[in-house]
N, C-alpha and C. Protein backbone atom coordinates (compact mmCIF):
# COMPACT_ATOMS: atom_id res chain seq x y z
N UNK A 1 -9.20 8.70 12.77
CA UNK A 1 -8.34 8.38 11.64
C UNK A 1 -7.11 9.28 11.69
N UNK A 2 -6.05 8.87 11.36
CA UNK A 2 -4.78 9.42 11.47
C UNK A 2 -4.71 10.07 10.17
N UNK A 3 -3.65 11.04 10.41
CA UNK A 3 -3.64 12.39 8.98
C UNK A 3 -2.22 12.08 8.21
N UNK A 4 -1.52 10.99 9.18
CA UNK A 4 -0.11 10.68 8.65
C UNK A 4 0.10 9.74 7.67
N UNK A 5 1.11 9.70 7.08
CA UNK A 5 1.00 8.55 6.17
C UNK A 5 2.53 7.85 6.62
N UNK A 6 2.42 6.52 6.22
CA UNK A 6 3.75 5.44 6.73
C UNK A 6 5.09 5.34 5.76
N UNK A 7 4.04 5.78 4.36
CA UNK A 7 4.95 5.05 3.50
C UNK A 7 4.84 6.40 2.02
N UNK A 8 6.16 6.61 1.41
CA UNK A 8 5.65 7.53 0.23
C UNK A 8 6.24 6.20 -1.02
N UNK A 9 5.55 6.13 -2.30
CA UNK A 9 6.52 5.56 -3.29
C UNK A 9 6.33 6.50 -4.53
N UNK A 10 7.31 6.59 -5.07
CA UNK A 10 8.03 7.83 -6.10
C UNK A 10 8.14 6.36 -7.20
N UNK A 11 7.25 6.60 -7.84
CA UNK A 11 6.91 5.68 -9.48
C UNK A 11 7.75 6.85 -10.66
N UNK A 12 9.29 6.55 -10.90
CA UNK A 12 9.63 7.16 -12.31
C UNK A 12 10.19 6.47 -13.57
N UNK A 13 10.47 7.01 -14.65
CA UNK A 13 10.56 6.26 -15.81
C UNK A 13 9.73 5.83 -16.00
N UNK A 14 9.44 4.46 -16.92
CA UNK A 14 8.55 4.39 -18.13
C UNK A 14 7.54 3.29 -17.16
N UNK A 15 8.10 2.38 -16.19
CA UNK A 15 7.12 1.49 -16.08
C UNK A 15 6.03 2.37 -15.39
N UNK A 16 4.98 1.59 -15.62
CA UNK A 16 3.85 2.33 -15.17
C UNK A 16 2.90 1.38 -14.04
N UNK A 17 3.17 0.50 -13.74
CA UNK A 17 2.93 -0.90 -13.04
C UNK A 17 3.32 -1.19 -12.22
N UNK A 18 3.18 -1.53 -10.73
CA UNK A 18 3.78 -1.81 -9.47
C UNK A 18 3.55 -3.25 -9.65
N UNK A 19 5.37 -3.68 -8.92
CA UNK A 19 4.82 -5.30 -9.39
C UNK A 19 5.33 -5.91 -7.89
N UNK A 20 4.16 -6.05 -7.06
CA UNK A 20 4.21 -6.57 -5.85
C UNK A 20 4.25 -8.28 -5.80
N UNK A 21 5.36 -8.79 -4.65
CA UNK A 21 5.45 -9.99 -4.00
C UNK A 21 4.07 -10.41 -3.44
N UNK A 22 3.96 -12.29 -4.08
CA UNK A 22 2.78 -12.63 -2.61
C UNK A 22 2.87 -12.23 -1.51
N UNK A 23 3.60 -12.07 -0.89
CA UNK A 23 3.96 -11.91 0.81
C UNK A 23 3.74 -10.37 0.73
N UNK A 24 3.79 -9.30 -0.02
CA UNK A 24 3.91 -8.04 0.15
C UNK A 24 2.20 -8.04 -0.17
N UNK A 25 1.87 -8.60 -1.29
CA UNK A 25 0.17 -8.39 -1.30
C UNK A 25 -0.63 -8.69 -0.36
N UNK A 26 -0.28 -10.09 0.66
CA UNK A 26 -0.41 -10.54 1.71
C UNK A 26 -0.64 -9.30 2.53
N UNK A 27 0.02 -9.03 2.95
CA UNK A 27 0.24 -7.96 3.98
C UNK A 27 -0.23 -7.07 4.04
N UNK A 28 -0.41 -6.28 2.51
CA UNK A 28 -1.18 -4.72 2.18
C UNK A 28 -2.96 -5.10 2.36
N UNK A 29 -2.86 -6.40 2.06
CA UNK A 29 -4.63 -6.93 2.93
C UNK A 29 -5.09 -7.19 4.11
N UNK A 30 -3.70 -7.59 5.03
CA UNK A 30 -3.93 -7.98 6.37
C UNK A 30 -3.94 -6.52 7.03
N UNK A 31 -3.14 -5.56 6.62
CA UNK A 31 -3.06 -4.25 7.31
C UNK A 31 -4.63 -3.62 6.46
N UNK A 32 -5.09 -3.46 5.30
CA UNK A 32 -6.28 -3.05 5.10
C UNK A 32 -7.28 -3.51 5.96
N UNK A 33 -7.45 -4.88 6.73
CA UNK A 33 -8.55 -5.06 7.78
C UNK A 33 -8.01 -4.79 9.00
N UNK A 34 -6.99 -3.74 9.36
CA UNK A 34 -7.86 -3.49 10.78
C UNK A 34 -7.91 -2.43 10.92
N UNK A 35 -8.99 -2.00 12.28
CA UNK A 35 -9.93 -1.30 12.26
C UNK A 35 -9.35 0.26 12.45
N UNK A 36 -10.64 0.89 11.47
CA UNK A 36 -10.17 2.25 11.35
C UNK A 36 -9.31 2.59 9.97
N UNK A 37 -8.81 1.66 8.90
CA UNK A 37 -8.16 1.61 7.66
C UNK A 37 -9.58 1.92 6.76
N UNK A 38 -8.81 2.76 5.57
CA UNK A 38 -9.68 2.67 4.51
C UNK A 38 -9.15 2.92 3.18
N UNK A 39 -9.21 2.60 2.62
CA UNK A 39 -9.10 1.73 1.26
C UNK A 39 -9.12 2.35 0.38
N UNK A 40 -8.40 3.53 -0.60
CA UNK A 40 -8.94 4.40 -1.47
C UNK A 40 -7.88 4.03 -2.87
C-alpha cells in the first residue's frame, strides 16, 4: 500500500456537504475497486 496521497480537498465556509457529479461518483467507485485500495 502506498503512503502517498493523489488528491488534498480544503472544505471552507459554511457548506458542510460535498456535492459530487455522476461521472465524478462514477469514478471514485471504479478507482475504489482496484486492487490494493481501501476505503476509509
Amino acid at each position: 500500500m502506498s503512503d502517498t496521497f493523489s488528491k488534498i480537498e480544503l472544505i471552507s465556509g459554511v457548506a458542510r456537504r460535498r456535492r459530487f457529479t455522476t461521472e465524478q461518483k462514477l469514478a471514485i467507485v471504479a478507482e475504489s475497486m482496484q486492487p490494493g485500495m481501501s476505503i476509509s
